[in-house]
Protein backbone atom coordinates (compact mmCIF):
# COMPACT_ATOMS: atom_id res chain seq x y z
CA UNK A 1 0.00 0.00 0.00
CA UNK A 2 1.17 3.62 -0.57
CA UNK A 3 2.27 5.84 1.97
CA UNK A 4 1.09 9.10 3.47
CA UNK A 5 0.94 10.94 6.28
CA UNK A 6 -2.55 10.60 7.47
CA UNK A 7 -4.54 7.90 8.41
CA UNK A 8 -7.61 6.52 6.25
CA UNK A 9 -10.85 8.50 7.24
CA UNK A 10 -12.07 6.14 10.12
CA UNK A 11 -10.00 3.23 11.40
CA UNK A 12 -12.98 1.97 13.42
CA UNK A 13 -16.25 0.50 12.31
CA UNK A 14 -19.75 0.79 14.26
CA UNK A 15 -23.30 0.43 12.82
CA UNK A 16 -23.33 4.71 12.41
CA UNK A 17 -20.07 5.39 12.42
CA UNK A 18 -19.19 3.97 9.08
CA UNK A 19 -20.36 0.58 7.92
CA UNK A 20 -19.16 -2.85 9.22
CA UNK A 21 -16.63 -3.97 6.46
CA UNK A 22 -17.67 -6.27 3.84
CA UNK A 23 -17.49 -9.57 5.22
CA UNK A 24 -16.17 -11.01 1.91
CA UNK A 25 -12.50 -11.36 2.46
CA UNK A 26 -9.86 -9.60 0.93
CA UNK A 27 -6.17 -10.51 -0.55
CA UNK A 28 -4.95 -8.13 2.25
CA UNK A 29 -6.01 -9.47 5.00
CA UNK A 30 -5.87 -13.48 3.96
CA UNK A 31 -8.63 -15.11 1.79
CA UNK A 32 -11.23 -17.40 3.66
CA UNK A 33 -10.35 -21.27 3.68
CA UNK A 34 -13.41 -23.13 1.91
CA UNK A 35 -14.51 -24.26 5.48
CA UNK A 36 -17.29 -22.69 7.87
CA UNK A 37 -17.26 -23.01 11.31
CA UNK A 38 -18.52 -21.41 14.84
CA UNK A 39 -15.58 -18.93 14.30
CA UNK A 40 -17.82 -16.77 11.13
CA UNK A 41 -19.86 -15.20 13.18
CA UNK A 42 -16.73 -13.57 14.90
CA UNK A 43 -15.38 -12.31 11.64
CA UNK A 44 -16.51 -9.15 11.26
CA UNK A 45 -15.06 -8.02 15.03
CA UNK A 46 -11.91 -9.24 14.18
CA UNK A 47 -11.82 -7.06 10.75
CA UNK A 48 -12.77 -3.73 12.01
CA UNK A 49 -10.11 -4.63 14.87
CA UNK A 50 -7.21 -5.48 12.27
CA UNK A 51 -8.04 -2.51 10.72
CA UNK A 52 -7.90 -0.53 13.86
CA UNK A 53 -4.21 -2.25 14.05
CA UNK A 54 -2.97 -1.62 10.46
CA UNK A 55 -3.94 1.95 11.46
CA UNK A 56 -1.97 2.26 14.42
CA UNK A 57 1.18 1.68 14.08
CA UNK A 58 2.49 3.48 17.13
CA UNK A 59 0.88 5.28 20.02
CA UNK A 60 0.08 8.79 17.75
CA UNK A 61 -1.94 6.80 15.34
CA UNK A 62 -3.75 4.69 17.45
CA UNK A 63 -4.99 7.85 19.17
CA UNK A 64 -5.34 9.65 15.88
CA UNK A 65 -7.64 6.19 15.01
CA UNK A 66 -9.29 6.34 18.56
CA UNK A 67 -10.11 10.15 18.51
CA UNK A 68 -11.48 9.86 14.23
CA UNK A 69 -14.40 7.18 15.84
CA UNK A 70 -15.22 8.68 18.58
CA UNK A 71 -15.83 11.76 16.70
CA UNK A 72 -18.10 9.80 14.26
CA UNK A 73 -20.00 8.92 16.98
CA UNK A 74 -20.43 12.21 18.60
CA UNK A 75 -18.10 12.46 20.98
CA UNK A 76 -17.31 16.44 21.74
CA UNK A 77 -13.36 17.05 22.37
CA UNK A 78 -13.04 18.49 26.11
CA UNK A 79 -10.90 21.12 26.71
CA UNK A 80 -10.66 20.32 30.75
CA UNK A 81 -8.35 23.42 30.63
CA UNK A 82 -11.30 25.74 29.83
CA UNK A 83 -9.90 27.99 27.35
CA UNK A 84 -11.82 26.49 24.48
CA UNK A 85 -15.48 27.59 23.47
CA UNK A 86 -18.30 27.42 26.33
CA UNK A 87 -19.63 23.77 24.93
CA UNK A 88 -16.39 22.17 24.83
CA UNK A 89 -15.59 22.79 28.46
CA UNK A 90 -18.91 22.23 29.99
CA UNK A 91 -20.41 18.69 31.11
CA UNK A 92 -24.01 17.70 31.63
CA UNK A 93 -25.64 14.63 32.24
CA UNK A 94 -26.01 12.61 28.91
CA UNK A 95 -23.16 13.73 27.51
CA UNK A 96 -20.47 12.26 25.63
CA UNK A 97 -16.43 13.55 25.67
CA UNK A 98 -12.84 12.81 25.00
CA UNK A 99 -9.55 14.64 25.55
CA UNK A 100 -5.93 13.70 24.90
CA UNK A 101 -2.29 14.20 26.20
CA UNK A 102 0.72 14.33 24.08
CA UNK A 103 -1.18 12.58 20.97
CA UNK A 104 -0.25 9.58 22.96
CA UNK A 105 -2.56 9.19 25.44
CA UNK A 106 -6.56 9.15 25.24
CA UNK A 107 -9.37 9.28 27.57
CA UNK A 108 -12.96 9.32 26.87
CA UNK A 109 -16.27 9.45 28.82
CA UNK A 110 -20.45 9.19 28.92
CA UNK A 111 -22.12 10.54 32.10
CA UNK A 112 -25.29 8.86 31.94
CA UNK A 113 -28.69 11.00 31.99
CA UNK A 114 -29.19 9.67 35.32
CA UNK A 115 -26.24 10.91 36.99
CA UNK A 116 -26.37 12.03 40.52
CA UNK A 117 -23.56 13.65 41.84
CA UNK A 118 -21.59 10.89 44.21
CA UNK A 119 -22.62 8.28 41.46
CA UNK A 120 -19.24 6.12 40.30
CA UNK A 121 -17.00 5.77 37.34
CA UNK A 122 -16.63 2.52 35.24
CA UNK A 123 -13.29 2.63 33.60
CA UNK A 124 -11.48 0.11 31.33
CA UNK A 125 -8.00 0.93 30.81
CA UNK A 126 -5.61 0.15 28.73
CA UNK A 127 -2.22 1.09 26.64
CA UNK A 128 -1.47 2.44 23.18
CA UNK A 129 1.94 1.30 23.26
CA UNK A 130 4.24 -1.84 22.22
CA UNK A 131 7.79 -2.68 22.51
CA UNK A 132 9.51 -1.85 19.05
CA UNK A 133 12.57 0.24 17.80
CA UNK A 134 12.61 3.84 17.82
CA UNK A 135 15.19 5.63 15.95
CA UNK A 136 17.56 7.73 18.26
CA UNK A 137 17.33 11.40 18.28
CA UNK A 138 20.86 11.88 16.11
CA UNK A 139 19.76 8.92 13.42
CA UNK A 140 22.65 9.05 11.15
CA UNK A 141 25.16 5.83 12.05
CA UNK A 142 26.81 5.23 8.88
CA UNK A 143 29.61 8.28 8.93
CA UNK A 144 31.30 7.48 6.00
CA UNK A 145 30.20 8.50 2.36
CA UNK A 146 30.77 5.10 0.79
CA UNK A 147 29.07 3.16 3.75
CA UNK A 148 32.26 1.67 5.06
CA UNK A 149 33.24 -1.35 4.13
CA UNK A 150 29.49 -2.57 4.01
CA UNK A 151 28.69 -0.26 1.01
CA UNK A 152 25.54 0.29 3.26
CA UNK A 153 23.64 3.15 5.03
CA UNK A 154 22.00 2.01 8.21
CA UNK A 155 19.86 4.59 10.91
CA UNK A 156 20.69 4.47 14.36
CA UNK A 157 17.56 3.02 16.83
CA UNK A 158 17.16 2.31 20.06
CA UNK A 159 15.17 -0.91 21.68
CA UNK A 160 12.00 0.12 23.42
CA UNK A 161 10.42 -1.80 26.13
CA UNK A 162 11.38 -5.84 26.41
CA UNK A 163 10.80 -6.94 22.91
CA UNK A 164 11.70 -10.45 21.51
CA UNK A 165 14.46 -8.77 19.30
CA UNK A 166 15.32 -11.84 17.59
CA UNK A 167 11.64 -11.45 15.49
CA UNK A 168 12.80 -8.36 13.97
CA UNK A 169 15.20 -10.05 11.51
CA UNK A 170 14.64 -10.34 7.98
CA UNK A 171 10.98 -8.31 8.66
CA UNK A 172 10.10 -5.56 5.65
CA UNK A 173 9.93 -2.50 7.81
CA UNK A 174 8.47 0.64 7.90
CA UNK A 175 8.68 4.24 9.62
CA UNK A 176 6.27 5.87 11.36
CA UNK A 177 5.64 8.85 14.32
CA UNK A 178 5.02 12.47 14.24
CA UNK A 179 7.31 14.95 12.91
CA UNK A 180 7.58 18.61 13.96
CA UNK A 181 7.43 21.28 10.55
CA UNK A 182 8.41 25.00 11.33
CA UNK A 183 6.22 26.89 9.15
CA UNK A 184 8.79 29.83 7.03
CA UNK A 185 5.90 32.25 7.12
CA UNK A 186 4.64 32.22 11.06
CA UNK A 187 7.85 30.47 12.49
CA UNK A 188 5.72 28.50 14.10
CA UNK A 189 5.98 24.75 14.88
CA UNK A 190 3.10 21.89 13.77
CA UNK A 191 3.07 17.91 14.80
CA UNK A 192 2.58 16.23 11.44
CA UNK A 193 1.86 12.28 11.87
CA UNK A 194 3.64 10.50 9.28
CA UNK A 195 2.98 6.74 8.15
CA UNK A 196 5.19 4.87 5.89
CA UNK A 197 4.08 1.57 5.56
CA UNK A 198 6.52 0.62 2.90
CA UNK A 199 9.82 -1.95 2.89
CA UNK A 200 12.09 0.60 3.66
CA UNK A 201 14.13 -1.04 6.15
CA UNK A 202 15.67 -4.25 7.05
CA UNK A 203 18.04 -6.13 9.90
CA UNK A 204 19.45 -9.06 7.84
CA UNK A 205 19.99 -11.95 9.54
CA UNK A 206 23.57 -13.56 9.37
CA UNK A 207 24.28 -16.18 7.27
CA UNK A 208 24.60 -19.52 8.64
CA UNK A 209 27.53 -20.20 6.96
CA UNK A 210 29.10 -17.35 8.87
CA UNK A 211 28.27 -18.54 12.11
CA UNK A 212 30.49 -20.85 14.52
CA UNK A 213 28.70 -23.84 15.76
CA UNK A 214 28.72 -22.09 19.38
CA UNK A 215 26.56 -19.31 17.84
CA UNK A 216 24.30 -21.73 15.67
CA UNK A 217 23.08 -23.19 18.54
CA UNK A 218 21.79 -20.08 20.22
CA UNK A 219 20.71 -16.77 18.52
CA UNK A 220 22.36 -14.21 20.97
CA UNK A 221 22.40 -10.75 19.53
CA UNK A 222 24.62 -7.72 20.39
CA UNK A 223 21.02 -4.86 20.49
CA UNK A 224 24.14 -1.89 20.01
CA UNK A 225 25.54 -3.69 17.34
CA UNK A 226 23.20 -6.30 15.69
CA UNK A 227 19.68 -4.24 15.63
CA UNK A 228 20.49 -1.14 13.51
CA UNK A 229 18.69 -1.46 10.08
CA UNK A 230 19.54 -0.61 6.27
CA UNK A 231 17.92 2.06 4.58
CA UNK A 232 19.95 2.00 1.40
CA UNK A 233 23.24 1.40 -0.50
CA UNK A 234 25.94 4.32 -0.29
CA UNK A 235 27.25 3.80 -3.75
CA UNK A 236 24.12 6.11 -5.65
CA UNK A 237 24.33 8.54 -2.73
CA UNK A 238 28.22 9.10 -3.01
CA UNK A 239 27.68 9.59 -6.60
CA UNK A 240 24.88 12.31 -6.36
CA UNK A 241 24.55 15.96 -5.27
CA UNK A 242 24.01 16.92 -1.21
CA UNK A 243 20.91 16.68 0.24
CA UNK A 244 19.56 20.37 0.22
CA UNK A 245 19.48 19.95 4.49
CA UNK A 246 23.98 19.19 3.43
CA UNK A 247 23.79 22.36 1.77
CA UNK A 248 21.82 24.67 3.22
CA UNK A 249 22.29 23.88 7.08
CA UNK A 250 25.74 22.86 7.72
CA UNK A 251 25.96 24.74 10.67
CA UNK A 252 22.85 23.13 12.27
CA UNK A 253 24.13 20.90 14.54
CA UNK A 254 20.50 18.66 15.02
CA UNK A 255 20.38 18.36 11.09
CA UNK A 256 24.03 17.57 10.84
CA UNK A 257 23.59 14.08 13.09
CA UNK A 258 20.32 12.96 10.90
CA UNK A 259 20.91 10.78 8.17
CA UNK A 260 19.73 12.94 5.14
CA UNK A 261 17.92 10.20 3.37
CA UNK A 262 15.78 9.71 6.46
CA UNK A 263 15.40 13.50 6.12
CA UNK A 264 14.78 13.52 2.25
CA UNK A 265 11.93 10.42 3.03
CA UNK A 266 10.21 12.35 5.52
CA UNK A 267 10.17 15.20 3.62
CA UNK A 268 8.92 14.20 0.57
CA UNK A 269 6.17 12.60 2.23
CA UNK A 270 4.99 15.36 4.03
CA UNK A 271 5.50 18.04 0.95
CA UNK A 272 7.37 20.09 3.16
CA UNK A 273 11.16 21.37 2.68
CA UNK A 274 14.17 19.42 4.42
CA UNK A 275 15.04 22.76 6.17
CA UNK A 276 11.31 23.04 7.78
CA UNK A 277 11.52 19.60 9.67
CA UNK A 278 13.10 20.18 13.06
CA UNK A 279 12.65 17.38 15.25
CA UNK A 280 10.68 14.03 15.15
CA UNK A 281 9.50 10.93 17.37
CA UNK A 282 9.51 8.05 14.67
CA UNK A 283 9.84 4.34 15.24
CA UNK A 284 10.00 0.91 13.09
CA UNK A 285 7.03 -1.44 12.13
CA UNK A 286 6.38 -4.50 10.03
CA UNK A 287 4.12 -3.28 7.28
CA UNK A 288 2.78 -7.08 6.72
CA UNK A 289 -0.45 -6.26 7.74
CA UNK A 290 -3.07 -8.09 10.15
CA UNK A 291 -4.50 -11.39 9.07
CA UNK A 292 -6.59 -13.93 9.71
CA UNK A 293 -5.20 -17.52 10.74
CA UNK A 294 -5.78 -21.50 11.24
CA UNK A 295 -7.04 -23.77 8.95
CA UNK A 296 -11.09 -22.56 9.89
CA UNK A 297 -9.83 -18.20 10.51
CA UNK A 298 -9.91 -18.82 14.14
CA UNK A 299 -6.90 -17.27 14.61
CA UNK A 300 -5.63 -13.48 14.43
CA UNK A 301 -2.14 -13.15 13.55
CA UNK A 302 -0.81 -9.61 13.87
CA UNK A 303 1.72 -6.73 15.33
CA UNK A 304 0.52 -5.10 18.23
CA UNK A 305 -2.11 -7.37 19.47
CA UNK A 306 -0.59 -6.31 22.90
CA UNK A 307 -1.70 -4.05 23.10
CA UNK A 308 -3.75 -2.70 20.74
CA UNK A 309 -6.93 -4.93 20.89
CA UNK A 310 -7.61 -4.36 24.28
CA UNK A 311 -7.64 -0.07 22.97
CA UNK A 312 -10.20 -1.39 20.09
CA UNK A 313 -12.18 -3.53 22.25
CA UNK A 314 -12.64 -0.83 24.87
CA UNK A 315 -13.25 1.59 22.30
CA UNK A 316 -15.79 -0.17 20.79
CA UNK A 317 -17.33 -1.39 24.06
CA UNK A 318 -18.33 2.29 25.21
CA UNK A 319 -19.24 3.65 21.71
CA UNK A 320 -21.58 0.79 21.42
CA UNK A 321 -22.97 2.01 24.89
CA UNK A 322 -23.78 4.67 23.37
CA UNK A 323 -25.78 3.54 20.41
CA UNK A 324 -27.49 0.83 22.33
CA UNK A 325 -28.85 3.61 24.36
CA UNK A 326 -26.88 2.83 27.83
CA UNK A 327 -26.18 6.63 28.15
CA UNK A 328 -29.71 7.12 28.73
CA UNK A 329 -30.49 5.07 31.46
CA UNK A 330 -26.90 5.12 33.21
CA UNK A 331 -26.35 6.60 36.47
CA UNK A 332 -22.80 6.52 36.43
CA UNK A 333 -20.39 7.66 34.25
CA UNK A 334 -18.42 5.28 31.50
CA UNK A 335 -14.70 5.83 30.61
CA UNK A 336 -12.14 4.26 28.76
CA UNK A 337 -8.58 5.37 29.36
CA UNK A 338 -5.58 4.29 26.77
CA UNK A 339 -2.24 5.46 28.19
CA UNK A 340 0.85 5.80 26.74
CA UNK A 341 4.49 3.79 28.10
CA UNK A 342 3.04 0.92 29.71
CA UNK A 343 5.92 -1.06 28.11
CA UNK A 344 8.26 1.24 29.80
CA UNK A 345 6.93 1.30 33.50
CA UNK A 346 4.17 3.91 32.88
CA UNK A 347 6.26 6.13 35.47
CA UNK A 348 5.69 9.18 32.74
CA UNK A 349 2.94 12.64 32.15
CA UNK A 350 1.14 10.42 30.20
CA UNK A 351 1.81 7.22 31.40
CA UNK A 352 -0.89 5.52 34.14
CA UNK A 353 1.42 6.38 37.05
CA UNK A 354 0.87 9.76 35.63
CA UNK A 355 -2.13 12.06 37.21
CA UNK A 356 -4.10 12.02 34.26
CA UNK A 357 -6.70 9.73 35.71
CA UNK A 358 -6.98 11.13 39.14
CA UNK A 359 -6.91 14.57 37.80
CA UNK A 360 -9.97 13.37 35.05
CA UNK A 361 -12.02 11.75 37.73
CA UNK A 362 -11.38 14.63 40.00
CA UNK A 363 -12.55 17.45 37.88
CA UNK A 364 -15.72 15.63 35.90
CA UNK A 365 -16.32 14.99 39.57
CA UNK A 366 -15.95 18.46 40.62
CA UNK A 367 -17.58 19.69 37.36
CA UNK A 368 -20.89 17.93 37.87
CA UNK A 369 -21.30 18.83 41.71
CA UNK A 370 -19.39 16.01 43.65
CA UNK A 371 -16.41 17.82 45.60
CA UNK A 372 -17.64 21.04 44.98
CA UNK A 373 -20.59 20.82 46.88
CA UNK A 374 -19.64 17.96 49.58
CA UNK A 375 -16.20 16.22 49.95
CA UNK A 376 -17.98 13.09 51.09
CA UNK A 377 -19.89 12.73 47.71
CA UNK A 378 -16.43 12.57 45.74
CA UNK A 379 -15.51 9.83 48.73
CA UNK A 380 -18.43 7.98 47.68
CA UNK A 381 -17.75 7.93 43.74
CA UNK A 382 -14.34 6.52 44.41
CA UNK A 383 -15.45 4.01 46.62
CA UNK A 384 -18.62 3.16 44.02
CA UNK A 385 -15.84 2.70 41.36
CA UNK A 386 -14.05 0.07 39.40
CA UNK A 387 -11.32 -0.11 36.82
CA UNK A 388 -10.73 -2.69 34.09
CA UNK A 389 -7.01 -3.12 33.66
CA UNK A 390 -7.58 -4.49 30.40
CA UNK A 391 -4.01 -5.87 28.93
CA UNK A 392 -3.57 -9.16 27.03
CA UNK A 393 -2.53 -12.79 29.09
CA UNK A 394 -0.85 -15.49 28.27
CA UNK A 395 -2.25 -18.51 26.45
CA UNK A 396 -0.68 -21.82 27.27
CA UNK A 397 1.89 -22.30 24.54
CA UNK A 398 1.41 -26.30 23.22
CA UNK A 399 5.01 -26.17 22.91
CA UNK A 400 6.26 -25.06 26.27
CA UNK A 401 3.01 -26.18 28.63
CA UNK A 402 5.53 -27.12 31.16
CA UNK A 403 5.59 -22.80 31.24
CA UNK A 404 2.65 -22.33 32.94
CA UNK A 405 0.88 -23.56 36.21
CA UNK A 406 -0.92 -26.52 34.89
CA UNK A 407 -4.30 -25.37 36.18
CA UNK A 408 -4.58 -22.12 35.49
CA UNK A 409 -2.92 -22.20 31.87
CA UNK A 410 -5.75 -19.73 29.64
CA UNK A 411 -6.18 -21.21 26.04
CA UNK A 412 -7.34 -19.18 22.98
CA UNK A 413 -11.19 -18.62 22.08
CA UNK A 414 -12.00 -19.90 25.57
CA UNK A 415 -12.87 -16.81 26.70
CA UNK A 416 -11.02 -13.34 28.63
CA UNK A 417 -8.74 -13.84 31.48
CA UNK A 418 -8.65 -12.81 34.95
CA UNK A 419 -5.26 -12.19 36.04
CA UNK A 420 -4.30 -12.97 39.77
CA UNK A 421 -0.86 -12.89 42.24
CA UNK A 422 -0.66 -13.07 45.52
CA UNK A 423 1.97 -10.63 45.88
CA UNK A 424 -0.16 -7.87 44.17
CA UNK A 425 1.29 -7.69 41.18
CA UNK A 426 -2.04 -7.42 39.71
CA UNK A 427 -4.96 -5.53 41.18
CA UNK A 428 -7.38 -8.37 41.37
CA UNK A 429 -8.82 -9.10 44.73
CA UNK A 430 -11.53 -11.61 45.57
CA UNK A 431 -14.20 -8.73 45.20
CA UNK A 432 -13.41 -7.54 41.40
CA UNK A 433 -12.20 -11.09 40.35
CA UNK A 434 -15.93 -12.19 41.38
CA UNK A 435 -17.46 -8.72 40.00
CA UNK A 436 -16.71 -9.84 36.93
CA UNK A 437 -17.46 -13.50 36.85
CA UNK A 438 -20.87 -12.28 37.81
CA UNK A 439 -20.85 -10.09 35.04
CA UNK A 440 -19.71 -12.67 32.18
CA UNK A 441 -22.13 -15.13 34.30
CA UNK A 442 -25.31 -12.60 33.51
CA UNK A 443 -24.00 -11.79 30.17
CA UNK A 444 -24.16 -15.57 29.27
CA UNK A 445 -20.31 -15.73 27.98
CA UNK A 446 -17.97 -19.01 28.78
CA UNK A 447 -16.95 -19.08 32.41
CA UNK A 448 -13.54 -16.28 32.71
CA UNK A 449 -10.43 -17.85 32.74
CA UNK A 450 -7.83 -17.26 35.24
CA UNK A 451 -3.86 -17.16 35.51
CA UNK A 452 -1.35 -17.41 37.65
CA UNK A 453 2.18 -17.97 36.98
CA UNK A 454 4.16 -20.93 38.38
CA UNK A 455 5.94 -20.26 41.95
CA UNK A 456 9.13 -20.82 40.36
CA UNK A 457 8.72 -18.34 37.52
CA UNK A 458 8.48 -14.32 37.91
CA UNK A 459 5.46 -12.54 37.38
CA UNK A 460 4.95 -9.11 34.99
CA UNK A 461 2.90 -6.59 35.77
CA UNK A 462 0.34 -4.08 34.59
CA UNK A 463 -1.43 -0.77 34.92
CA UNK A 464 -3.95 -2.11 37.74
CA UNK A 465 -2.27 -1.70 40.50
CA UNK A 466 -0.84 1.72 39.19
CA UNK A 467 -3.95 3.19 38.77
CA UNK A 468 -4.86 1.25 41.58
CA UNK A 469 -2.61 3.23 44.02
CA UNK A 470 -2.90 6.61 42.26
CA UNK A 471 -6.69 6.87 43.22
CA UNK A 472 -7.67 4.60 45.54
CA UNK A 473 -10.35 3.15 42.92
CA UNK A 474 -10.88 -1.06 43.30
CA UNK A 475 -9.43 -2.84 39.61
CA UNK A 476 -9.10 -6.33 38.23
CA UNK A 477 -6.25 -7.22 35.76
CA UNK A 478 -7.00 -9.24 32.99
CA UNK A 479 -7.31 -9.33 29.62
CA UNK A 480 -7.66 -11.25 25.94
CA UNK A 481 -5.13 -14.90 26.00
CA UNK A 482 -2.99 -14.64 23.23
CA UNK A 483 0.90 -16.05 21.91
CA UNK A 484 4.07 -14.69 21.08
CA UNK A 485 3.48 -11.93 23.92
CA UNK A 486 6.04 -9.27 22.55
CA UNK A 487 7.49 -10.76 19.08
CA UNK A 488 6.82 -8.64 16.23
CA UNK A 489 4.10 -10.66 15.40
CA UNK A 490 1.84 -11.87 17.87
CA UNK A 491 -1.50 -14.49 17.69
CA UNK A 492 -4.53 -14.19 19.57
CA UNK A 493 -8.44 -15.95 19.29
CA UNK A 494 -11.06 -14.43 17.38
CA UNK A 495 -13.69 -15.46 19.25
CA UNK A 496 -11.96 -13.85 22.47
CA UNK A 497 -12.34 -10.54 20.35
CA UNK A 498 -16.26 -11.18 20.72
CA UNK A 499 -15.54 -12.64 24.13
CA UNK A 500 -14.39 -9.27 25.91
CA UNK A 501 -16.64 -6.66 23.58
CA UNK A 502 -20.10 -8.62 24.90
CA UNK A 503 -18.01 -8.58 28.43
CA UNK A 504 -17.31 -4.67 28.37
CA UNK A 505 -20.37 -3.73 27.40
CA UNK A 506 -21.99 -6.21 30.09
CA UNK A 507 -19.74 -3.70 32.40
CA UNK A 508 -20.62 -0.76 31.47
CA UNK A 509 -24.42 -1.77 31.65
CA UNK A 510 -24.57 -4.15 34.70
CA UNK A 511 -21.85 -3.23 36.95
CA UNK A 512 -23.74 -1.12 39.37
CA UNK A 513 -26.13 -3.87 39.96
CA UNK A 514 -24.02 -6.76 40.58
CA UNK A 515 -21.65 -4.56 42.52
CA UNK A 516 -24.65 -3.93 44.64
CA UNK A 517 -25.73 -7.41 45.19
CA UNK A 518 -22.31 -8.42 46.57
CA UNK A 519 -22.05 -7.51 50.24
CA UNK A 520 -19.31 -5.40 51.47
């Protein structure tokens, strides 16, 4: 596909937003085996959701993608800052709003018509980010005009979260971020996303005949040495003119340490002039798009999975509340949160250590007459709250079972996945954990998985028990089973795509109820 610098119109697919895509399969995203199965009926999800992934191929884009459908569906943008126009600041019961930080990170809300000030928040969270490489602010690394011994021109890019680095060899990459454009006439500085979803790079694996036995046995890699990519061959480049950034800007010391074909791409692709680019946040992904996997499609084999279908699912789950006419007879108010560096600790301003949440839940608070008029009232919507940590689990692997605890091992299309430690590093407690069974119990959906890792075996964490601590709100972790947790590309179960929509929106209908029936 071609590249640009915008995304396509909507990246997200609800019965008013835009229609449902064609559920006629198509050469990009993997033709239909001749077979039918339970799985069809889970299809069309998984579609608009691979869509929502091709779109988003770092955290800009998938808020660009996020903020595009909730504006189809009538979402107003809040400026919580109140220097924007009277109706984008204000908040009234039956509304519908979203706001952003950095591009990055997204939160969006329904306060139901019902609302009474005191009344609690139902938030699903989750994280727009994935380990991958981002190139490093100086991003020349070949010096020399004839590429060094080589011949070739590589970029210089720095590893990003805990990725399985090893997947990254011999993948067609791409580039794509946001990119800061001084405008000649104002002087003034724009964001420009940029999405380049074409082979430009590679990391070539090493021949085998290269290799000593010690190093055939185990792929070790040096991430300094071994991870930086090629962008071209030096021998066309020595033989041409300067870049026009060479010759005009010599002295600029940021635009000497970029490598000018990175410069000349970006460029180009954003019809601006070398000189007007001054800065940009870019990183690599595998342009293979999304597809659909297993002998009857039961599969979804894509980048990103983690953690980008938990941001689609939750997305989906409250703009569906809307249409199905929740809003209306809500009493609470509905949020999804999708935060940015999750991979990285979240310990950032828009990370979920950061105080966008409390802040959020604070002022809407505030704003609709809890706090402002009694303390105890805002007391009272914390304590009537509960967040959704939603970020994807581990299915047991058939090749490495002996990996997980052999009773609580989650498989594929057998539904979400409550996520559990003793030693908190999850936010589930015996109160959410059986919150939500009651929900999928109501809802009708397969009994809710659970994990736990093996005693002898270190446990990861989440944004639960983040968020968790920041505001004092009750949360579960769990989220959709999947494999290959961190590789470039990862698998995950259709029907688990269904599995945690019919579950969210079960949450954002039901939760007050069974929260009520459950004594404290």
């Amino acid at each position: 596909s071609s590249s640009s610098s915008s995304s396509s119109s909507s990246s997200f697919h609800t019965s008013t937003c835009c229609p449902i895509q064609s559920s006629t399969p198509t050469a990009l995203h993997g033709a239909m085996p001749p077979l039918t199965s339970q799985y069809d009926d889970h299809l069309p999800l998984a579609r608009d959701a691979m869509k929502f992934i091709d779109d988003s191929p770092d955290p800009f884009h998938a808020v660009k993608s996020a903020s595009e459908a909730l504006d189809n569906a009538g979402f107003v943008e809040w400026n919580d800052n109140g220097d924007g126009p009277p109706e984008s600041s204000s908040l009234v019961p039956g509304g519908k709003y979203y706001f952003t930080r950095n591009k990055s990170t997204l939160v969006a809300f329904t306060i139901g018509s019902d609302y009474k000030p005191g009344s609690g928040f139902k938030i699903i969270g989750s994280h727009t980010d994935s380990p991958n490489l981002k190139i490093k602010p100086y991003s020349k690394r070949t010096t020399s005009k004839d590429g060094g011994s080589s011949g070739a021109i590589q970029l210089a890019v720095e590893c990003y979260g805990g990725g399985l680095w090893h997947t990254w060899f011999d993948r067609d990459l791409g580039v794509s971020g946001r990119v800061f454009v001084r405008d000649g006439e104002t002087n003034k500085i724009r964001q420009e996303l940029i999405k380049i979803d074409q082979a430009i790079l590679r990391i070539p694996n090493l021949a085998i005949h290269l290799q000593t036995a010690t190093e055939r046995e185990a792929f070790k890699i040096n991430k300094e040495d071994h991870l930086a990519p090629i962008i071209a061959t030096a021998v066309k480049d020595s033989l041409g003119s300067k870049s026009k950034s060479e010759k005009d800007d010599n002295d600029d010391e940021w635009r000497k340490r970029q490598e000018p074909l990175l410069v000349q791409l970006l460029a180009s692709k954003l019809g601006v002039e070398e000189t007007d680019i001054v800065d940009f946040e870019l990183n690599l992904f595998d342009v293979q798009p999304a597809t659909l996997g297993g002998v009857r499609s039961e599969f979804l084999h894509s980048a990103r999975l983690d953690n980008l279908a938990s941001c689609f699912l939750s997305l989906r789950g409250l703009i569906d509340h809307v249409e199905d006419g929740g809003v209306e007879k809500d009493t609470d108010i509905s949020m999804i949160a999708m935060f940015d560096h999750e991979e990285v600790g979240s310990s950032s301003a828009t990370g979920a250590g950061s105080p966008i949440i409390g802040e959020a839940v604070k002022q809407i608070s505030h704003v609709l007459g809890a706090g402002s008029v009694s303390p105890i009232l805002y007391d009272r919507a914390i304590q009537s709250s509960l967040v959704l940590s939603i970020d994807q689990a581990h299915a047991v692997h058939p090749n490495y079972a002996s990996k997980h605890e052999k009773h609580h091992g989650p498989k594929m299309n057998g539904g979400m996945v409550i996520k559990r430690n003793a030693n908190q590093r999850y936010a589930t407690n015996g109160i959410t954990g059986l919150i939500v069974r009651e929900l999928a119990r109501r809802a009708g959906l397969p009994a809710v998985q659970e994990f736990v890792v093996r005693n002898d075996c270190g446990c990861g964490s989440t944004i639960g028990p983040v968020i968790s601590t920041a505001t004092g709100m009750r949360a579960i972790d769990m989220g959709c089973p999947q494999l290959s947790m961190h590789s470039i590309r990862e698998t995950m179960g259709v029907a688990d795509l269904s599995h945690g929509l019919a579950l969210f929106r079960a949450f954002f209908n039901d939760f007050s109820c069974v929260d009520s029936s459950i004594e404290d």
